[in-house]
N, C-alpha and C. Protein backbone atom coordinates (compact mmCIF):
# COMPACT_ATOMS: atom_id res chain seq x y z
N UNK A 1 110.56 123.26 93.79
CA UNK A 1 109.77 122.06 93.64
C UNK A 1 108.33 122.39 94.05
N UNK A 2 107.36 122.29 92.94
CA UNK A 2 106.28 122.65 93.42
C UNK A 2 105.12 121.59 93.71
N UNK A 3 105.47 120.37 93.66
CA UNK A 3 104.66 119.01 93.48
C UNK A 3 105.41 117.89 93.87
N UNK A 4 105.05 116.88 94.14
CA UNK A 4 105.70 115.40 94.49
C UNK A 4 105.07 114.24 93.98
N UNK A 5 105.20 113.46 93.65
CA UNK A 5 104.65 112.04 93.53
C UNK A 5 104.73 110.96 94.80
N UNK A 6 103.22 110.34 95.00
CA UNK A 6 103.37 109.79 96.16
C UNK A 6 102.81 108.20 96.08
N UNK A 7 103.00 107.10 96.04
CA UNK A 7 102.47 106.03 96.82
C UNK A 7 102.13 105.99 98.00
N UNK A 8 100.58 105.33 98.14
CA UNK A 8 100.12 105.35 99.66
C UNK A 8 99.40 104.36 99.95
N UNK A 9 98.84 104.26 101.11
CA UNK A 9 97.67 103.68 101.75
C UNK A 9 96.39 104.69 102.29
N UNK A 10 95.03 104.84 101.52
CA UNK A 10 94.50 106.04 102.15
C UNK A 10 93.88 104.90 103.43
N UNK A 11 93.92 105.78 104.72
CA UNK A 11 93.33 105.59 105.65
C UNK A 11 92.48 105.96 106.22
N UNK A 12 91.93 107.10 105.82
CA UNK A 12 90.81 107.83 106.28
C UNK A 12 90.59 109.20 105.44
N UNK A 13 89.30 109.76 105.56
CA UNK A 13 89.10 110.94 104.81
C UNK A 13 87.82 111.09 105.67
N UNK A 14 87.47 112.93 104.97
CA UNK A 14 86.55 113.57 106.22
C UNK A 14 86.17 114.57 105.09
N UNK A 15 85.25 114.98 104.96
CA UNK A 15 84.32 115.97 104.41
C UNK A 15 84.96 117.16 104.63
N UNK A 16 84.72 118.21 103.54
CA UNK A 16 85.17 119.90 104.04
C UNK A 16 85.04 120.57 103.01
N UNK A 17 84.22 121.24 103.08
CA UNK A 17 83.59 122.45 102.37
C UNK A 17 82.46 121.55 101.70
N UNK A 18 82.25 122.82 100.80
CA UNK A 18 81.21 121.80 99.81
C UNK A 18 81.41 120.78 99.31
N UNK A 19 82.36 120.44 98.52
CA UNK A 19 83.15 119.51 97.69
C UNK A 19 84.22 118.67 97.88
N UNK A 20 84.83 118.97 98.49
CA UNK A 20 86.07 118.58 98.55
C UNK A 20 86.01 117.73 99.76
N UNK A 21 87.81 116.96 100.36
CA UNK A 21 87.49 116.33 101.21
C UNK A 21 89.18 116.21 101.81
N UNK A 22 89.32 115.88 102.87
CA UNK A 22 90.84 115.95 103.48
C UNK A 22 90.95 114.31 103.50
N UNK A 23 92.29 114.15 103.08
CA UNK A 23 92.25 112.46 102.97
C UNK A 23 93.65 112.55 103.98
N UNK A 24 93.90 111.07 104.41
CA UNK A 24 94.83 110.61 105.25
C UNK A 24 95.31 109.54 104.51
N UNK A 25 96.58 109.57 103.96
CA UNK A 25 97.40 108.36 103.32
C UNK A 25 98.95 108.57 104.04
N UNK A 26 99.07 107.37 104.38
CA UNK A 26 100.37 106.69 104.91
C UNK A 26 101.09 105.89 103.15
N UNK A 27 102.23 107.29 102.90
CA UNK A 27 102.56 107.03 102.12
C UNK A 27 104.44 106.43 102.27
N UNK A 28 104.55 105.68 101.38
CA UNK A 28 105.47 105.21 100.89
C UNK A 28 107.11 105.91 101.39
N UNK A 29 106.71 107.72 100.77
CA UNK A 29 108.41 108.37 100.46
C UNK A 29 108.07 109.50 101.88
N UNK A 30 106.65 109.56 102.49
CA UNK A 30 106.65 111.27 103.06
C UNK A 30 106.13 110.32 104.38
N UNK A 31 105.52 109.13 104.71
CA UNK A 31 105.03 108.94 106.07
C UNK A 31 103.49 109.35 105.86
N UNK A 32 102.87 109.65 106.98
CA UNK A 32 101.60 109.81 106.92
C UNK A 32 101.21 111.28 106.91
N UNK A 33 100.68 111.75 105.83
CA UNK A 33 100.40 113.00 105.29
C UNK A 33 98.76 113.44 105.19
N UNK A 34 98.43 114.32 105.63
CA UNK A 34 97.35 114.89 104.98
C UNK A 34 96.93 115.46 103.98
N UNK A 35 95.98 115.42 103.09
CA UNK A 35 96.24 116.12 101.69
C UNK A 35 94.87 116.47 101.14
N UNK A 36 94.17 118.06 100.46
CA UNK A 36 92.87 118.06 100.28
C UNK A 36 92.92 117.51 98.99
N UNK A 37 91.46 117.10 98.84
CA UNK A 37 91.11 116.42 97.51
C UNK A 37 89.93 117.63 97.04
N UNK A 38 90.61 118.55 96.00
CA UNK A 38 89.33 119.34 95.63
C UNK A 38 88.22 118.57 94.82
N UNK A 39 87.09 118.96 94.97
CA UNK A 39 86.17 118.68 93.94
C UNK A 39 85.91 116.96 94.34
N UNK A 40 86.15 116.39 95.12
CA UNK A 40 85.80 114.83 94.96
C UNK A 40 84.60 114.17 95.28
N UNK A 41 83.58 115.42 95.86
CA UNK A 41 82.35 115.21 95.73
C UNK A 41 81.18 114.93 95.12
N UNK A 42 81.98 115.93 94.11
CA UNK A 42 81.29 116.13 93.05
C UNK A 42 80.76 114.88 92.26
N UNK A 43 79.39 114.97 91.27
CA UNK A 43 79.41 113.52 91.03
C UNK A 43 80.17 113.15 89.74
N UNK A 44 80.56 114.63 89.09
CA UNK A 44 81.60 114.26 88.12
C UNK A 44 82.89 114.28 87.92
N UNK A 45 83.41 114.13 89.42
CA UNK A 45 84.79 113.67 89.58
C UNK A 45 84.90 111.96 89.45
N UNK A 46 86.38 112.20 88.33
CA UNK A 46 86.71 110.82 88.44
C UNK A 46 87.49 110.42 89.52
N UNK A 47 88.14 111.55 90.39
CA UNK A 47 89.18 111.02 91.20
C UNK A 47 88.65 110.12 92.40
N UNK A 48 87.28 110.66 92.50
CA UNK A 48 86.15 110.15 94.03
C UNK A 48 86.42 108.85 94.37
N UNK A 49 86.40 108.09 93.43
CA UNK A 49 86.61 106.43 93.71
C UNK A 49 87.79 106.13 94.05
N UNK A 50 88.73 106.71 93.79
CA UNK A 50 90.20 106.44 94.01
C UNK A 50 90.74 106.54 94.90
N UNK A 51 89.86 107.79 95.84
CA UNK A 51 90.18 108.06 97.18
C UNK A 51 89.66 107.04 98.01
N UNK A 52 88.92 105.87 98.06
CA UNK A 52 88.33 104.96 98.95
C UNK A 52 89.41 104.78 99.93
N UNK A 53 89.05 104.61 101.15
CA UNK A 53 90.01 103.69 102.48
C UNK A 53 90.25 102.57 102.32
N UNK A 54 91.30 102.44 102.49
CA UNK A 54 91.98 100.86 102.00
C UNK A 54 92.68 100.83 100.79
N UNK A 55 92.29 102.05 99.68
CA UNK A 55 92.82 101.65 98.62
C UNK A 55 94.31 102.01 98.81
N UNK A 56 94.87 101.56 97.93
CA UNK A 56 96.53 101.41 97.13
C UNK A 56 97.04 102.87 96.10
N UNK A 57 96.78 103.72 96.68
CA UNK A 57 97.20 105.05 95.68
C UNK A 57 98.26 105.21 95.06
N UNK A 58 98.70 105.64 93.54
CA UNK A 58 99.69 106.29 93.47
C UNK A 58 99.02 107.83 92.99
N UNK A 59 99.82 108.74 92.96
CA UNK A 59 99.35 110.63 92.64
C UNK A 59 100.48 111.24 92.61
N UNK A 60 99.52 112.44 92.32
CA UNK A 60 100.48 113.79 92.69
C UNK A 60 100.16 114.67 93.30
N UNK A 61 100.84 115.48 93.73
CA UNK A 61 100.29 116.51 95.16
C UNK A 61 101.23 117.39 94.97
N UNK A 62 100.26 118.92 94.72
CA UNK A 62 101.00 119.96 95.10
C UNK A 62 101.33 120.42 95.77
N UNK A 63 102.04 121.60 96.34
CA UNK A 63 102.07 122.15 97.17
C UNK A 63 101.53 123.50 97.33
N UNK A 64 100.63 123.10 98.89
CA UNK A 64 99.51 124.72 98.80
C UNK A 64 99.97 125.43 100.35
N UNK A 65 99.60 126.29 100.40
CA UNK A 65 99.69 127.10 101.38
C UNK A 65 99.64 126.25 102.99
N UNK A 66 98.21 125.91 102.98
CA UNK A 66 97.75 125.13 104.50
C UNK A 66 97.67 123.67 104.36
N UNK A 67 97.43 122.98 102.60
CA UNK A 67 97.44 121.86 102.83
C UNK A 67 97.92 121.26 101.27
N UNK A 68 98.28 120.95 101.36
CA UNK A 68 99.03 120.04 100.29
C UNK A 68 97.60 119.40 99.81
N UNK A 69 97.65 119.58 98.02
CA UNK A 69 96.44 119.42 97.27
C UNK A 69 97.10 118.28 96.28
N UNK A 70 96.06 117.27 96.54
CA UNK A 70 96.28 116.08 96.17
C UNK A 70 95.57 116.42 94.32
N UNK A 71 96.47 115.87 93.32
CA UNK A 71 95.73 116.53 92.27
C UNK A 71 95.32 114.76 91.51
N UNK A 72 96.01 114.27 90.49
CA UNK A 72 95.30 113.58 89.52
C UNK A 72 95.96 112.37 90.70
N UNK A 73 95.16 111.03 90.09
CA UNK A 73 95.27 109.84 91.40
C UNK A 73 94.96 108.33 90.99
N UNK A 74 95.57 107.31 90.67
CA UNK A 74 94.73 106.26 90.19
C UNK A 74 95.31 105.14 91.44
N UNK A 75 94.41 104.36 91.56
CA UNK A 75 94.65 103.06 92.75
C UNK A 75 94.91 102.05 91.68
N UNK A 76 96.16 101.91 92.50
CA UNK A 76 96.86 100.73 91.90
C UNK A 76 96.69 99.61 92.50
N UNK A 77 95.45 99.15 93.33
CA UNK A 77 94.98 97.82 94.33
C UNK A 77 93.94 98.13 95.51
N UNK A 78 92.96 98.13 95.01
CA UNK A 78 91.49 98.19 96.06
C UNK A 78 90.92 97.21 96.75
N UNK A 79 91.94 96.01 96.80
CA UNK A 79 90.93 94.61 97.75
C UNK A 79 89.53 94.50 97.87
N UNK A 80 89.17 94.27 96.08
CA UNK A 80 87.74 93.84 96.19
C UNK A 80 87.35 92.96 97.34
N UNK A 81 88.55 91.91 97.38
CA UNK A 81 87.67 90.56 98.58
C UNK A 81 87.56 91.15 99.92
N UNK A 82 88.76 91.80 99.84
CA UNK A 82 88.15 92.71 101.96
C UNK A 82 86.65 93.18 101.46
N UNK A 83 86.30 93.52 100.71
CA UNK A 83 85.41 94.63 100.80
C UNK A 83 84.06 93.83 101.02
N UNK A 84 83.51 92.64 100.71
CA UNK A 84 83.01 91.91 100.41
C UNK A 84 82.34 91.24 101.61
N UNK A 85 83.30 91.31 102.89
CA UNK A 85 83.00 90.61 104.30
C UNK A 85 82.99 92.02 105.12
N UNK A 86 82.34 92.07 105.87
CA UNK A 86 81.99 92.60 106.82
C UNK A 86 83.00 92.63 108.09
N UNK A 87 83.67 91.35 108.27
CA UNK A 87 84.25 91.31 109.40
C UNK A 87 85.88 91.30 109.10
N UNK A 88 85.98 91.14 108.03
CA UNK A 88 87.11 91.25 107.11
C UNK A 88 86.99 93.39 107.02
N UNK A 89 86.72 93.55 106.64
CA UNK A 89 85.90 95.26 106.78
C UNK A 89 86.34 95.80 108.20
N UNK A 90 86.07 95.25 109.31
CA UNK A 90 86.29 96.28 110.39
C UNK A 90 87.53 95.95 110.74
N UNK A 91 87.95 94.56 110.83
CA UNK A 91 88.98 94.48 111.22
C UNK A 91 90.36 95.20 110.01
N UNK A 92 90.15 95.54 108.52
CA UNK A 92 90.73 96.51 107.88
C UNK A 92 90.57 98.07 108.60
N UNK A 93 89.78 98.49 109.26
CA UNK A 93 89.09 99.84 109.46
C UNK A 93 90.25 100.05 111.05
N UNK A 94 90.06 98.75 112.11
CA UNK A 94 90.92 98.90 112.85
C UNK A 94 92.21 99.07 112.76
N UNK A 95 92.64 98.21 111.84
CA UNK A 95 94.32 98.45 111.69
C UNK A 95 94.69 99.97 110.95
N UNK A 96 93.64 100.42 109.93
CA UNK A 96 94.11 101.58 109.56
C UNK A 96 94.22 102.49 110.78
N UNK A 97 93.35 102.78 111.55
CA UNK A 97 92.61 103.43 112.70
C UNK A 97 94.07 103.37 113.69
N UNK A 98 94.39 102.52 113.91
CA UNK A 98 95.60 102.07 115.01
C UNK A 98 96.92 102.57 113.90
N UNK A 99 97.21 102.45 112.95
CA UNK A 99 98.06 102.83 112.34
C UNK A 99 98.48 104.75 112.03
N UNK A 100 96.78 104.97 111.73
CA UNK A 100 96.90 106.85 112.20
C UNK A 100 96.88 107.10 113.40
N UNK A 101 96.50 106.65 114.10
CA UNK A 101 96.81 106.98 115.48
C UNK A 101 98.36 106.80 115.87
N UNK A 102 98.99 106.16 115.29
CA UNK A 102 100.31 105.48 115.99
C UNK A 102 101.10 106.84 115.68
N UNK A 103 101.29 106.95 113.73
CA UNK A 103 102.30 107.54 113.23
C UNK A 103 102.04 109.42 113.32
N UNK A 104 103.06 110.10 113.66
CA UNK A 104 103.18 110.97 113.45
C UNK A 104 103.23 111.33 112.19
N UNK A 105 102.13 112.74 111.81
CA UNK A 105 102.79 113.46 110.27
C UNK A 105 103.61 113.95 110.22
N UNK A 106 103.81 113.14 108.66
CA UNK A 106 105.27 113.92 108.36
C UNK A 106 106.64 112.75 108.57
N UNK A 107 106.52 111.88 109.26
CA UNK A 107 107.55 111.01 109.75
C UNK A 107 107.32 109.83 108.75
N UNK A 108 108.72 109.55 108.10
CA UNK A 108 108.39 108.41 107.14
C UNK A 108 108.39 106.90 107.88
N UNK A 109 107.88 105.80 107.85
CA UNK A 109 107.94 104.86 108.35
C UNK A 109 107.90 103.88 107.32
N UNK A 110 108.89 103.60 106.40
CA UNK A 110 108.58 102.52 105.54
C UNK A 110 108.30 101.17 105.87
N UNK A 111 108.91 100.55 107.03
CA UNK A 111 108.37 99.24 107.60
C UNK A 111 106.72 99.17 108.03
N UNK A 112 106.03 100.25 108.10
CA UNK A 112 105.03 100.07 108.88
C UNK A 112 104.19 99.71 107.54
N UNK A 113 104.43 101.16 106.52
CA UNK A 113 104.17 100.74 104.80
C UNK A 113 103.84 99.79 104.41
N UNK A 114 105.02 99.17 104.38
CA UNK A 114 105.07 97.58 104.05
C UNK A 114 104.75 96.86 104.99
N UNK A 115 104.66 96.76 106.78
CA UNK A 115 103.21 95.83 106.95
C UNK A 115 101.85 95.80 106.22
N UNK A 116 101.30 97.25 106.43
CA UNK A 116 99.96 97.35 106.50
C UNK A 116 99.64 97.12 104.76
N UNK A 117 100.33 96.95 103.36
CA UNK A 117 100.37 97.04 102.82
C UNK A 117 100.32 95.34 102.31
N UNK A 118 100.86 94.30 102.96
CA UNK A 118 101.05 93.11 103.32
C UNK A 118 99.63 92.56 103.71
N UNK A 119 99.54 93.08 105.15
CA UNK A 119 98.40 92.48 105.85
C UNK A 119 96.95 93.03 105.11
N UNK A 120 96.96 94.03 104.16
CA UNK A 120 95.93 94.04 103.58
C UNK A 120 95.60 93.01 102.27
N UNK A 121 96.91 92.51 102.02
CA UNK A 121 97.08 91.40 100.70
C UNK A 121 96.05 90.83 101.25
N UNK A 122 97.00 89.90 102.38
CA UNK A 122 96.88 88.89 103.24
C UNK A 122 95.13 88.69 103.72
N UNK A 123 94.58 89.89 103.92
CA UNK A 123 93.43 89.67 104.35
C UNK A 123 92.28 89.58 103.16
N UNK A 124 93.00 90.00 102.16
CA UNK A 124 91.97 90.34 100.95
C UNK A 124 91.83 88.61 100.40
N UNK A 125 93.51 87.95 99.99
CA UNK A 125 93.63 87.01 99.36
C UNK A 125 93.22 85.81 99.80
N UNK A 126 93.44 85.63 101.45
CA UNK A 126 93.88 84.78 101.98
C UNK A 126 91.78 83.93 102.44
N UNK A 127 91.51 83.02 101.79
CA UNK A 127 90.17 82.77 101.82
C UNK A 127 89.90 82.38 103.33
N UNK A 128 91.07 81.60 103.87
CA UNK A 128 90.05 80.91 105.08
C UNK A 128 91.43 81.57 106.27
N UNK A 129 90.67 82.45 107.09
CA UNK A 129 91.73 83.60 108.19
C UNK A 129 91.30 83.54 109.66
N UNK A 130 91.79 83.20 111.02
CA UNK A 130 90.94 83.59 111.46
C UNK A 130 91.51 85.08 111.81
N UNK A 131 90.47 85.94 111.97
CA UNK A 131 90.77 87.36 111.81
C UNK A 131 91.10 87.56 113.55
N UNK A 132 90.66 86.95 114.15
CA UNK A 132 91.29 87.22 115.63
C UNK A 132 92.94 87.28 116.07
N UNK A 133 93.22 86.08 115.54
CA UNK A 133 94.86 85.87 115.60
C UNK A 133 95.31 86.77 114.51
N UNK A 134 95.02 87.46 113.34
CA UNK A 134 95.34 88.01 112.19
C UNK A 134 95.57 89.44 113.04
N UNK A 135 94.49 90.13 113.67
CA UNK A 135 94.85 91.25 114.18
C UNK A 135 95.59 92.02 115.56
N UNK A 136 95.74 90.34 116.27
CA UNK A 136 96.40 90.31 117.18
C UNK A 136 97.96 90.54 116.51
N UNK A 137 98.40 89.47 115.52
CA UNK A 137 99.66 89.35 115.09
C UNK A 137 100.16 90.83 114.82
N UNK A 138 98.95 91.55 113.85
CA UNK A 138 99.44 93.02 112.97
C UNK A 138 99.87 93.87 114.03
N UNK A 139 99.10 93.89 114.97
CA UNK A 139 99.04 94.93 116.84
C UNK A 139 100.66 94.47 117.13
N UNK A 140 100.72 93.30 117.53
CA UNK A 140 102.28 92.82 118.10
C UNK A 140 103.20 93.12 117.09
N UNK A 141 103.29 92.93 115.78
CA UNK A 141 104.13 93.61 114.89
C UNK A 141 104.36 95.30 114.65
N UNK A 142 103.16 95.45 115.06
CA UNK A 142 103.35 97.08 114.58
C UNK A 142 103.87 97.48 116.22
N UNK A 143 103.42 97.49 117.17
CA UNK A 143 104.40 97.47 118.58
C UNK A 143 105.83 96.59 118.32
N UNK A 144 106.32 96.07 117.86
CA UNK A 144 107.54 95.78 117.52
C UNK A 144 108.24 96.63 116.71
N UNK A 145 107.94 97.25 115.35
CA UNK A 145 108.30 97.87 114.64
C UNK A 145 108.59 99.48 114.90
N UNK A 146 107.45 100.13 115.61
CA UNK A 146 107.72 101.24 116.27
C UNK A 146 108.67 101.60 117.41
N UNK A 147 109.23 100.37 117.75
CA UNK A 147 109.37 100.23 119.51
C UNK A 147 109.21 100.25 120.61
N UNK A 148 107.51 100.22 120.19
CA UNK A 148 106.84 100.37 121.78
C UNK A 148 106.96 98.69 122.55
N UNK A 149 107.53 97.40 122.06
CA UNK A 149 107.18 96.40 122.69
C UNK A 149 108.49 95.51 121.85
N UNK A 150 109.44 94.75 122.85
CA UNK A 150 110.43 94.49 122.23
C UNK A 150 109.79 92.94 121.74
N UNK A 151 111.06 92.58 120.62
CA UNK A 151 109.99 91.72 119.77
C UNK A 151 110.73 90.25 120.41
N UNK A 152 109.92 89.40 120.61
CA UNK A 152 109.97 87.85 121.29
C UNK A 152 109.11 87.96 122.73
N UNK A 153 109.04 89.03 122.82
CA UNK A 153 108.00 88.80 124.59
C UNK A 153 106.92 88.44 124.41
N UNK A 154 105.95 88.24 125.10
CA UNK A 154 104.85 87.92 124.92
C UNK A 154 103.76 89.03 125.29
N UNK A 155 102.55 88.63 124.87
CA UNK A 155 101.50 89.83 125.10
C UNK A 155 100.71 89.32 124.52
N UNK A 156 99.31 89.55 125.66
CA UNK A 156 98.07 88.49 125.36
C UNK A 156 97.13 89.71 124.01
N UNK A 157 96.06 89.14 123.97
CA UNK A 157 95.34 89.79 122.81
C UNK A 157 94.86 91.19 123.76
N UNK A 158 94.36 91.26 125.01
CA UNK A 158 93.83 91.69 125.95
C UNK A 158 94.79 92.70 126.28
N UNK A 159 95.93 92.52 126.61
CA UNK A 159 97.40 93.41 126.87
C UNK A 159 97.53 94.02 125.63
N UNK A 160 97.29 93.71 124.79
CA UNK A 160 97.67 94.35 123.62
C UNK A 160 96.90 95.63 123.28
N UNK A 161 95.47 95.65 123.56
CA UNK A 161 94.44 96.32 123.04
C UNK A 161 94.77 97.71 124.22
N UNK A 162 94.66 97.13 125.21
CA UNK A 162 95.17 97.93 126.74
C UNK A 162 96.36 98.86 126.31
N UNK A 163 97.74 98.14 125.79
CA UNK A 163 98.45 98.79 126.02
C UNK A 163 98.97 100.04 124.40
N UNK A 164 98.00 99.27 123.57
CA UNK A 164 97.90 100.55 122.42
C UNK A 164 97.29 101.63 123.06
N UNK A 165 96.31 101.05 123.34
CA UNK A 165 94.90 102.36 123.78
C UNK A 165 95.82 103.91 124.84
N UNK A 166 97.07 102.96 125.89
CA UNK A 166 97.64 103.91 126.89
C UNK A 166 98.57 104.92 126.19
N UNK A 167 99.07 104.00 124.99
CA UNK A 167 100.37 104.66 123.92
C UNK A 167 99.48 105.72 123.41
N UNK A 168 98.13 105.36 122.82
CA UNK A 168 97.86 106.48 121.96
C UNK A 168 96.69 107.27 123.00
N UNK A 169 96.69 107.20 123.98
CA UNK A 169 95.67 108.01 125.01
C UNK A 169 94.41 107.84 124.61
N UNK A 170 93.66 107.00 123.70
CA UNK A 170 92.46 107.22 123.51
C UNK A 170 91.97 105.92 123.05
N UNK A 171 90.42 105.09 123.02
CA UNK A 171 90.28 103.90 122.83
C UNK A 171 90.71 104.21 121.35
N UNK A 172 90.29 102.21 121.22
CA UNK A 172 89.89 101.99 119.52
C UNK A 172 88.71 102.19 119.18
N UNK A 173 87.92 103.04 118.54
CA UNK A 173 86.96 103.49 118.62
C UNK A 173 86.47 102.01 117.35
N UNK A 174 87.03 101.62 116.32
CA UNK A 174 86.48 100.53 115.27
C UNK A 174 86.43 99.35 115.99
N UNK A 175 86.82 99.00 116.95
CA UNK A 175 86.64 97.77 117.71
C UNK A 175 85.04 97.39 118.19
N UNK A 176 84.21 98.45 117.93
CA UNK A 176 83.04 98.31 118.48
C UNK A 176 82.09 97.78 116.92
N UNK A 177 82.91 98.17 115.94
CA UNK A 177 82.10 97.66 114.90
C UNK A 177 82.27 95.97 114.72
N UNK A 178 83.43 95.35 115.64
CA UNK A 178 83.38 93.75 115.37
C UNK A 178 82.40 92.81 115.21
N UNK A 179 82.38 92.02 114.20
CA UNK A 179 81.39 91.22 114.46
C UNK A 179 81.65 89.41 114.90
């Protein structure tokens, strides 16, 4: 087997080499994977747009030596309306952010999938949100789902932020972009 097909969520990506770029998608069948994107710099790649954060991927990905090479790619759902608000925007940027931080690569987590896959509907569709209780809820669900926090207890917005930050040893670094 020299390739796979993947559904995802990209969550992040990072520059490397000239061209190219390492993306982070929490996918569907593999969990959260790393994968290079050759050439997506370039200004005549079509794949460049497809890779955005937040978007809805489906692809294919070979298999390479050090990193699994993400090859042809189309987004099947980019949440124009998140994109649109600003505060709708970070608070998307946090949950991805808390979500790579959470999952190990390589480990499939289909429930988490299908939150973050949900709560991005939810935030795109949903016109009038308040995003405070919205990202409190996603935090207490995704600590439910992993099993860091059994589900019916309580936990303030404040406990919550605290007790991700101890799970994953390091702040939320997107929390500072709130507005």
């Amino acid at each position: 087997m020299h390739s796979y097909k993947i559904e995802g969520i990209v969550l992040g990506r990072r520059n490397f080499g000239e061209g190219d770029r390492v993306v982070t998608i929490l996918s569907k069948e593999r969990g959260k994977i790393l994968l290079l994107a050759k050439g997506v710099r370039k200004i005549s790649s079509r794949r460049g747009p497809h890779i955005e954060v937040f978007n809805l991927v489906r692809g294919q990905v070979f298999l390479g030596k050090t990193w699994d090479i993400l090859g042809e790619i189309t987004a099947i759902e980019n949440f124009p309306s998140l994109r649109q608000s600003l505060s709708r925007i970070s608070v998307a940027y946090e949950m991805s952010e808390i979500v790579n931080k959470f999952l190990p690569e390589g480990e499939n987590n289909l429930a988490v999938f299908n939150l973050l896959k949900t709560k991005f509907r939810q935030l795109n569709n949903t016109k009038y949100l308040n995003l405070d209780n919205f990202l409190w809820s996603f935090k207490v669900h995704l600590l439910n789902l992993t099993g860091f926090w059994p589900k019916g207890k309580k936990i303030s917005r404040y406990q919550v932020d605290q007790y991700i930050e101890a799970i994953t040893q390091s702040k939320i670094k997107s929390k500072k972009i709130r507005i």
